[in-house]
Protein backbone atom coordinates (compact mmCIF):
# COMPACT_ATOMS: atom_id res chain seq x y z
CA UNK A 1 26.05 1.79 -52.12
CA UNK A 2 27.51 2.17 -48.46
CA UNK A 3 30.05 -0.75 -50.46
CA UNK A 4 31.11 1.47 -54.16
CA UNK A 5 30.79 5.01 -52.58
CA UNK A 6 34.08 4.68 -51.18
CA UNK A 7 35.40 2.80 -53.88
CA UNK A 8 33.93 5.31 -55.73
CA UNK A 9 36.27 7.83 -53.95
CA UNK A 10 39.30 6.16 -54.31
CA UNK A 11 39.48 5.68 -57.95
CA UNK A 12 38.08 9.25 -58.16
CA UNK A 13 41.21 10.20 -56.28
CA UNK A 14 43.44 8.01 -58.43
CA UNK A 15 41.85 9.42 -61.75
CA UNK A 16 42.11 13.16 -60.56
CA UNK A 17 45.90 13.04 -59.40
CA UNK A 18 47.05 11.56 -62.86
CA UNK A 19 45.04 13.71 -65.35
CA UNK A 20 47.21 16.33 -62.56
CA UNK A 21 50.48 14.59 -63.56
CA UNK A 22 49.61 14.02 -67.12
CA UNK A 23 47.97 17.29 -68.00
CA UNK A 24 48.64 19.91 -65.24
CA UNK A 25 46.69 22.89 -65.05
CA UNK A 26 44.90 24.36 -68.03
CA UNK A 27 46.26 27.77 -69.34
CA UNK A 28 42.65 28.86 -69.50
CA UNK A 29 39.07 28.73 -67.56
CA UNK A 30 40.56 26.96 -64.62
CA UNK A 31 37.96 26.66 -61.95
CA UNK A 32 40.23 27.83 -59.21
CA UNK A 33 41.11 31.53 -61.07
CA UNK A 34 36.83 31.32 -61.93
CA UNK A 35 36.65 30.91 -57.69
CA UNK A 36 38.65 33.41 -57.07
CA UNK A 37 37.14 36.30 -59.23
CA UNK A 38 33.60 34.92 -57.55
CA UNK A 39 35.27 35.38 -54.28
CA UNK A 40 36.58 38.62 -55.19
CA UNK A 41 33.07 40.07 -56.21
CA UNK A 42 31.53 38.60 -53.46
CA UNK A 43 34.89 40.37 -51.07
CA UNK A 44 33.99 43.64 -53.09
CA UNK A 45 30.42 43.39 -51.58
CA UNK A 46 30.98 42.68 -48.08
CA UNK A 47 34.10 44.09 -46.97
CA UNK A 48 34.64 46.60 -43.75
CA UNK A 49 37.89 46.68 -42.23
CA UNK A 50 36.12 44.04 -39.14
CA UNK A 51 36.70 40.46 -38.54
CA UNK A 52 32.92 39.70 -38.57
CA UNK A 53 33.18 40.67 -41.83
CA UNK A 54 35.48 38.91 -42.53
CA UNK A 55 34.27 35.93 -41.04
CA UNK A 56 30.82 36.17 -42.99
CA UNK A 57 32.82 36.71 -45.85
CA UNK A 58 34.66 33.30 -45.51
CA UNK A 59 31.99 31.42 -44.32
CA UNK A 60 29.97 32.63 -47.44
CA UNK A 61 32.60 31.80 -49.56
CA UNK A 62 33.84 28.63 -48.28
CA UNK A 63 30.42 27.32 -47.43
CA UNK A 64 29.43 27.29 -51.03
CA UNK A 65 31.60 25.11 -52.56
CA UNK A 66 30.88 22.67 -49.39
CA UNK A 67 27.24 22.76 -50.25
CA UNK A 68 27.99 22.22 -53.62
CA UNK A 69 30.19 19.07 -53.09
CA UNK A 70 27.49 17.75 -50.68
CA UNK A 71 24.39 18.19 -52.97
CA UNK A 72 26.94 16.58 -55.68
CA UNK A 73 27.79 13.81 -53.08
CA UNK A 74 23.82 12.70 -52.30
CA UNK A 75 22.50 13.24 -56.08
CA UNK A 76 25.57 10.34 -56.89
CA UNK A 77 24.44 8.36 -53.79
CA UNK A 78 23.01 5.31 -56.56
CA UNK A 79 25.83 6.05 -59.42
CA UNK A 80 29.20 5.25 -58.14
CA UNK A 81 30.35 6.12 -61.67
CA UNK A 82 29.10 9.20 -61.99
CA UNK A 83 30.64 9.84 -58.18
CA UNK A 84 33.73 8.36 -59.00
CA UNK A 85 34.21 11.23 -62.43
CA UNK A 86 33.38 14.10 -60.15
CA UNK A 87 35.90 13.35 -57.46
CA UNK A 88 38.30 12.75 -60.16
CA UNK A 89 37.69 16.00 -61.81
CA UNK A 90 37.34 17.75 -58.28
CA UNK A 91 41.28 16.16 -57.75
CA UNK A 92 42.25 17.38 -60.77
CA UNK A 93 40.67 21.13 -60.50
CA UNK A 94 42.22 21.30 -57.02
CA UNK A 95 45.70 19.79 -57.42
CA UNK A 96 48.75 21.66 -58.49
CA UNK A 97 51.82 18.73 -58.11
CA UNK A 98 52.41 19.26 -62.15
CA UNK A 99 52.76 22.93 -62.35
CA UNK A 100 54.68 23.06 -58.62
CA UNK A 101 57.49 20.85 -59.94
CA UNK A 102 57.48 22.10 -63.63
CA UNK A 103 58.32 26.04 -62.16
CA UNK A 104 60.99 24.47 -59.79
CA UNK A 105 62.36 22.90 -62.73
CA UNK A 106 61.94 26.05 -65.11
CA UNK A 107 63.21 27.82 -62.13
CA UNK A 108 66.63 25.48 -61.84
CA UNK A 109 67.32 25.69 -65.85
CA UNK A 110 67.05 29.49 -65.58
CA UNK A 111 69.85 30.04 -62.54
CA UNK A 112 72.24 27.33 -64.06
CA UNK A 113 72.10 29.13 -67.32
CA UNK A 114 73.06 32.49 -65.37
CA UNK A 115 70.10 34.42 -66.82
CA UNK A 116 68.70 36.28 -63.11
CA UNK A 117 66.22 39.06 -64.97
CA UNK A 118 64.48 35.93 -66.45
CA UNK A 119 64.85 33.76 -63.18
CA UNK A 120 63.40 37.00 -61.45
CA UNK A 121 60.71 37.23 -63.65
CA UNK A 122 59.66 33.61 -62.91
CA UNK A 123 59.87 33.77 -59.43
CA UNK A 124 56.16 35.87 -59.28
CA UNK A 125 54.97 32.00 -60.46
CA UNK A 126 55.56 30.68 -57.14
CA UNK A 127 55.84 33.38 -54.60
CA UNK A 128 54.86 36.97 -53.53
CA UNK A 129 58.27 38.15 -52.99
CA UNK A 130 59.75 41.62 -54.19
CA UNK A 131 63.05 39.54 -56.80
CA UNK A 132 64.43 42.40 -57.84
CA UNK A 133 67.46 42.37 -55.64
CA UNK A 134 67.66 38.87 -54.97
CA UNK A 135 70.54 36.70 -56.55
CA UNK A 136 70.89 33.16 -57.29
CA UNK A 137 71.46 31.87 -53.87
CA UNK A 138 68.24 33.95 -52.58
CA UNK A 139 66.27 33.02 -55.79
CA UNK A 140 67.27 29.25 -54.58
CA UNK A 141 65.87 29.56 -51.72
CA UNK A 142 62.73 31.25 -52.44
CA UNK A 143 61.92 28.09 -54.82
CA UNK A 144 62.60 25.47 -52.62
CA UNK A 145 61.07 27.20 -49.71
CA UNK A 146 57.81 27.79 -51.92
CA UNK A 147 57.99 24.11 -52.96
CA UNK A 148 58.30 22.57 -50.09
CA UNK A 149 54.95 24.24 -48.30
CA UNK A 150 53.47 24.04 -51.63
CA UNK A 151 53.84 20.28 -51.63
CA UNK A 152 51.51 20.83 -48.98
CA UNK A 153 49.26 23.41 -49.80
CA UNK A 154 48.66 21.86 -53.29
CA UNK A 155 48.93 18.41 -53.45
CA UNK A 156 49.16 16.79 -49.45
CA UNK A 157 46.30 18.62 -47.71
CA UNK A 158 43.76 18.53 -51.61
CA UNK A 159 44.14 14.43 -51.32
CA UNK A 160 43.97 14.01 -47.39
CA UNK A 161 40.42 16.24 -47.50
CA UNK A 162 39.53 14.10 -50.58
CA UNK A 163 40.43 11.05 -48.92
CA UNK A 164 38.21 12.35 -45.80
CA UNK A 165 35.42 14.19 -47.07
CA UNK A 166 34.98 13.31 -50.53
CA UNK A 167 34.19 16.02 -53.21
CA UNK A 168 33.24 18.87 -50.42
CA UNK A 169 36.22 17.62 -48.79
CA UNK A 170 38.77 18.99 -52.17
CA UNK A 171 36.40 21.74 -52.76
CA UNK A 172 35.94 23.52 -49.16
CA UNK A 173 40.05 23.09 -48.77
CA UNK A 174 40.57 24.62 -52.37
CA UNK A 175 38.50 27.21 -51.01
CA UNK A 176 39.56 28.08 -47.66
CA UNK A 177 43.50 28.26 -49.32
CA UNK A 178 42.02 30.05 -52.24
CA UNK A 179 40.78 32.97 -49.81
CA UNK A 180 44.16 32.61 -47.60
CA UNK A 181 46.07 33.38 -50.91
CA UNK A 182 43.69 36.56 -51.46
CA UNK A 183 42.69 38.41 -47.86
CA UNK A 184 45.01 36.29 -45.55
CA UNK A 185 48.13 37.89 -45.93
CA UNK A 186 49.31 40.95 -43.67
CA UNK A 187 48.39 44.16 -45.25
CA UNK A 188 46.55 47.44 -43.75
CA UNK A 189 43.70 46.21 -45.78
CA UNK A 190 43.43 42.45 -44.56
CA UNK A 191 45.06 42.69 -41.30
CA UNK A 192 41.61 41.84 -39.27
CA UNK A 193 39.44 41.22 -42.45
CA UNK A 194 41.50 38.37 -43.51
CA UNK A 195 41.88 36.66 -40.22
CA UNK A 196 39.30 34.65 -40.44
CA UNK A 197 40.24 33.06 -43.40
CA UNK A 198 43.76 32.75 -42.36
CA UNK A 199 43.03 31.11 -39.19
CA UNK A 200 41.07 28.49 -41.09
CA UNK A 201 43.27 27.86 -43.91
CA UNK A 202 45.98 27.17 -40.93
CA UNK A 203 43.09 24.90 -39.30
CA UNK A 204 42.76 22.88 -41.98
CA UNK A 205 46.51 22.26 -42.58
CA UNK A 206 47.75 21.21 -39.42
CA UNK A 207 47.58 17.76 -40.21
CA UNK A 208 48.65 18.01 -43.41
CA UNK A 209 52.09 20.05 -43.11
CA UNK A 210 52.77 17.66 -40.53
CA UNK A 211 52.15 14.77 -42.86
CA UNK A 212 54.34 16.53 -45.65
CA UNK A 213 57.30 17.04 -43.20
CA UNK A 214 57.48 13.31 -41.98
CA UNK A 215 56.59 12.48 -45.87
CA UNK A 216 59.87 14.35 -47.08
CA UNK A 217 61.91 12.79 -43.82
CA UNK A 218 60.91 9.75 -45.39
CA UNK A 219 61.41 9.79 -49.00
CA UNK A 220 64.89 11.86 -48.61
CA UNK A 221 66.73 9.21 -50.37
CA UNK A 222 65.24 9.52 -53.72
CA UNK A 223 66.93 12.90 -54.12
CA UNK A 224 70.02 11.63 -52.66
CA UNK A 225 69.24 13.28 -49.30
CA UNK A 226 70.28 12.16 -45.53
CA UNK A 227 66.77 10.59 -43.83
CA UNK A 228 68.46 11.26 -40.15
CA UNK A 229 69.61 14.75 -41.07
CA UNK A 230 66.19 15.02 -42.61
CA UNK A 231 64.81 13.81 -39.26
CA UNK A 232 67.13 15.84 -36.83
CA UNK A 233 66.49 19.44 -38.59
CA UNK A 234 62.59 18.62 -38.59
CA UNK A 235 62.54 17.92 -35.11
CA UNK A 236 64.60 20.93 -34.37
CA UNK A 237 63.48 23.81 -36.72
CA UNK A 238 59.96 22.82 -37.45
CA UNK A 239 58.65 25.04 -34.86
CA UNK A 240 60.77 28.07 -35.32
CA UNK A 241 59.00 29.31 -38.38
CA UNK A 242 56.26 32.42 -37.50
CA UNK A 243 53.42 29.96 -39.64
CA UNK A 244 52.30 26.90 -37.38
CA UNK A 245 52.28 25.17 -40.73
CA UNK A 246 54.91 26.36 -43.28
CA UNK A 247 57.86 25.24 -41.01
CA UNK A 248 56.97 21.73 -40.61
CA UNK A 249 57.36 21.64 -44.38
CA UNK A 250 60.46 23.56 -44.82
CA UNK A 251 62.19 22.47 -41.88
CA UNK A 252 62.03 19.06 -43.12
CA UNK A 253 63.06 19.91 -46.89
CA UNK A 254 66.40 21.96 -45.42
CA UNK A 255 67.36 18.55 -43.84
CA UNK A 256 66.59 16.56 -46.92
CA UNK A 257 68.46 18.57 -49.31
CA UNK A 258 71.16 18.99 -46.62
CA UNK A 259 70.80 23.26 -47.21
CA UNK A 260 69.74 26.35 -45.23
CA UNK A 261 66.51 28.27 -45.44
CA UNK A 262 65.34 31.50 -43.67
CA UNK A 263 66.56 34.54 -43.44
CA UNK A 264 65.26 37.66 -44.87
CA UNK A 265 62.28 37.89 -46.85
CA UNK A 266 61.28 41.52 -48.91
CA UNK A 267 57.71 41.74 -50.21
CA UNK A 268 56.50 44.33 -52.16
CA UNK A 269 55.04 46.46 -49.05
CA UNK A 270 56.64 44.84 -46.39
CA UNK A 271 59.66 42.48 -45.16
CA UNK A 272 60.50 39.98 -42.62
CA UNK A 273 63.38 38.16 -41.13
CA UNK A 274 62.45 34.33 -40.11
CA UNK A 275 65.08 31.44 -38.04
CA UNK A 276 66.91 29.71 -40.42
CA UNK A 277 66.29 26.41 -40.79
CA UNK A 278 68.66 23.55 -41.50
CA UNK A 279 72.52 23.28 -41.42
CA UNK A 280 74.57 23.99 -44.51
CA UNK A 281 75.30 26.31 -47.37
CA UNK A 282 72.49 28.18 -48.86
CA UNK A 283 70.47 26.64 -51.84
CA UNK A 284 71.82 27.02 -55.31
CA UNK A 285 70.09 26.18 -58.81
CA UNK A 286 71.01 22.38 -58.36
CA UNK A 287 69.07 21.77 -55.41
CA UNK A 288 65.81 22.62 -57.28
CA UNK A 289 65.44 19.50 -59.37
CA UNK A 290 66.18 17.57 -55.98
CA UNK A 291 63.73 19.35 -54.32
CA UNK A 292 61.06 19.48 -57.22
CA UNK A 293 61.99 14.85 -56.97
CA UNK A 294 60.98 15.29 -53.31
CA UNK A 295 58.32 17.00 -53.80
CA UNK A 296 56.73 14.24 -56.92
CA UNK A 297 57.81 11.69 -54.43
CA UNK A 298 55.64 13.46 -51.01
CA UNK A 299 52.83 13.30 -53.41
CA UNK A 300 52.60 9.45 -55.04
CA UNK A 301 53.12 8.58 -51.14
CA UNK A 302 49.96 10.81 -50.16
CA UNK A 303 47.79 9.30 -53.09
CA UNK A 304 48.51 6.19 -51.77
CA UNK A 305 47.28 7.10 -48.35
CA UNK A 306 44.74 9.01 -49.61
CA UNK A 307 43.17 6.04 -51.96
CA UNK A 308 43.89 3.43 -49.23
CA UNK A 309 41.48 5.92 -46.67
CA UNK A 310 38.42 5.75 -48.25
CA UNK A 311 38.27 1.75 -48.43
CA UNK A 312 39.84 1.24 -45.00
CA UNK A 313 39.64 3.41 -42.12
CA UNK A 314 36.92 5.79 -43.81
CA UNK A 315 34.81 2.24 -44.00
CA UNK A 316 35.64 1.84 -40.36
CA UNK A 317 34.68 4.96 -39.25
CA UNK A 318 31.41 5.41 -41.13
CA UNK A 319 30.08 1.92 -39.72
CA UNK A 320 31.40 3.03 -36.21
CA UNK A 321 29.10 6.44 -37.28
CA UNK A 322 25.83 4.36 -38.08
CA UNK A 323 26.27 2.31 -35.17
CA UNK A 324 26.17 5.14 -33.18
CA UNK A 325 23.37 7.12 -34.68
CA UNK A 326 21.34 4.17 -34.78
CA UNK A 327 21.44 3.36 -31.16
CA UNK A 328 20.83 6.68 -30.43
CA UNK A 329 17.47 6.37 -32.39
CA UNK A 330 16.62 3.32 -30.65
CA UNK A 331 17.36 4.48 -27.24
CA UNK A 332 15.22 7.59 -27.98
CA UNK A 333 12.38 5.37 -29.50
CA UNK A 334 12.01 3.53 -26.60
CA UNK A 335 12.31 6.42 -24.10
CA UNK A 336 9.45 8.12 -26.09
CA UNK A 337 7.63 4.76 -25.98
CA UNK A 338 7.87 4.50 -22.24
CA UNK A 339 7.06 7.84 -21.47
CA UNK A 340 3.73 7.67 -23.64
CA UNK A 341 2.62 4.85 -21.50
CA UNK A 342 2.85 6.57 -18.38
């Protein structure tokens, strides 16, 4: 088994991301929206305006769907088949590449066409913020903004945890960005009971944002974008964004697309003004499809990486893991053996 398992989780990985691309996300009874009312019943039940709340409250909710992936994982330990079906509906309940590109595309069709109350309508699809006022530039740039870290959030960081942790791997992440979405914004409400759950959604993206900005750097040229420009903004402007995570995507997409991001931001109870990122005139409606071609292209890289993992330097690290562990056991075996004959 130590042999299929992660073959196993490869093909699992392969099998979720195209029922993704083939199907999307189903209109009704998706697992995520059944999560998050759980999570909200569960918030309803334990909330105080406290971090240690809060941080029960995540580690409740999180923790579940780990210890649901891991009792998965071990009853599959003999049945790579039946392992291989869960990851690869896991993948597909935690993967959003289809819908992401599908509302940038929507999105694009709407502002050529010149119809804003139905392009501001369609914004709430992708983003929190208050459209009312915004025009097509501003619309523009809310889209590729949200695609860009969504290329992260839903597709890059769902197949690296995959890749690494198997079915608790997609389900914990799901999870953790599930619960950012929900409590980890800044309100009066969530401002210390949603830290925890902020914090660890940023945790567990670090590697992943970065992964998505050198990603887009890289595939640039499929949407006729500039890889050095690509390179030069990323490098510059990744770090100016107020998330640790968000700007590594954005910074890079603004260099791809060869546009400017940033600026001001209105929410329905609050606003803020972020450094722009990028050189160049703002977004307009033909810079979504590009950006909605970066983003398909970020993602069949990742699944390759992802896939590849499991079978590779997942192998290598496991055997380093039992190597370890068992000379641990032997070294304490024979230290209890010598001190029993004393």
């Amino acid at each position: 088994m130590r042999r299929t398992a992660p073959v196993a989780n490869a093909v699992g990985l392969l099998a979720g991301y195209a029922l993704d691309r083939l199907i999307g996300d189903p209109r009704r009874w998706h697992p995520v929206a059944g999560f998050g009312q759980a999570a909200g019943a569960l918030e309803r039940r334990l909330y105080r305006p406290d971090r240690t709340a809060g941080t029960a409250f995540t580690a409740l909710a999180v923790g579940g769907p780990v210890v649901l992936g891991a009792v998965a994982t071990a009853a599959t330990r003999h049945r790579p088949v039946t392992r291989a079906v869960l990851v690869a509906a896991g993948t597909w309940a935690v993967l959003g590449g289809r819908t992401l590109r599908h509302e940038a595309t929507v999105m694009g069709r709407t502002l050529r066409a010149g119809d804003l109350p139905a392009a501001r309508r369609r914004l709430g699809h992708l983003c929190g913020r208050d459209p009312s006022m915004l025009d097509e530039p501003e619309l523009a740039r809310a889209t590729v903004e949200s695609v860009a870290e969504n290329t992260s959030d839903a597709v890059v960081a769902p197949l690296v945890w995959g890749a690494v942790a198997g079915l608790s791997g997609l389900l914990g992440y799901r999870a953790a960005n599930t619960l950012d979405a929900m409590v980890g914004h800044r309100s009066a409400r969530y401002e210390r009971f949603g830290t925890p759950a902020a914090r660890l959604d940023d945790l567990l993206n670090l590697v992943p944002s970065r992964l998505t900005g050198l990603l887009t750097v890289a595939v640039a040229p499929v949407a006729n974008g500039d890889r050095e420009r690509a390179w030069r903004v990323w490098r510059r402007d990744r770090n100016d964004h107020p998330s640790p995570n968000a700007g590594q995507c954005e910074a890079a997409m603004a260099g791809a697309l060869g546009v400017r991001l940033g600026g001001r931001n209105v929410y329905f109870s609050r606003s803020e003004v972020r450094p722009f990122l990028g050189d160049g005139p703002r977004p307009e409606a033909r810079h979504l499809k590009r950006a909605a071609r970066i983003s398909d292209a970020v993602g069949l890289a990742t699944l390759g990486l992802a896939a590849a993992y499991p079978v590779t330097v997942g192998r290598l690290v496991a055997a380093v893991g039992r190597r370890g562990l068992g000379g641990a056991a032997r070294r304490g075996f024979g230290a209890a053996g010598r001190g029993s004959g004393r």
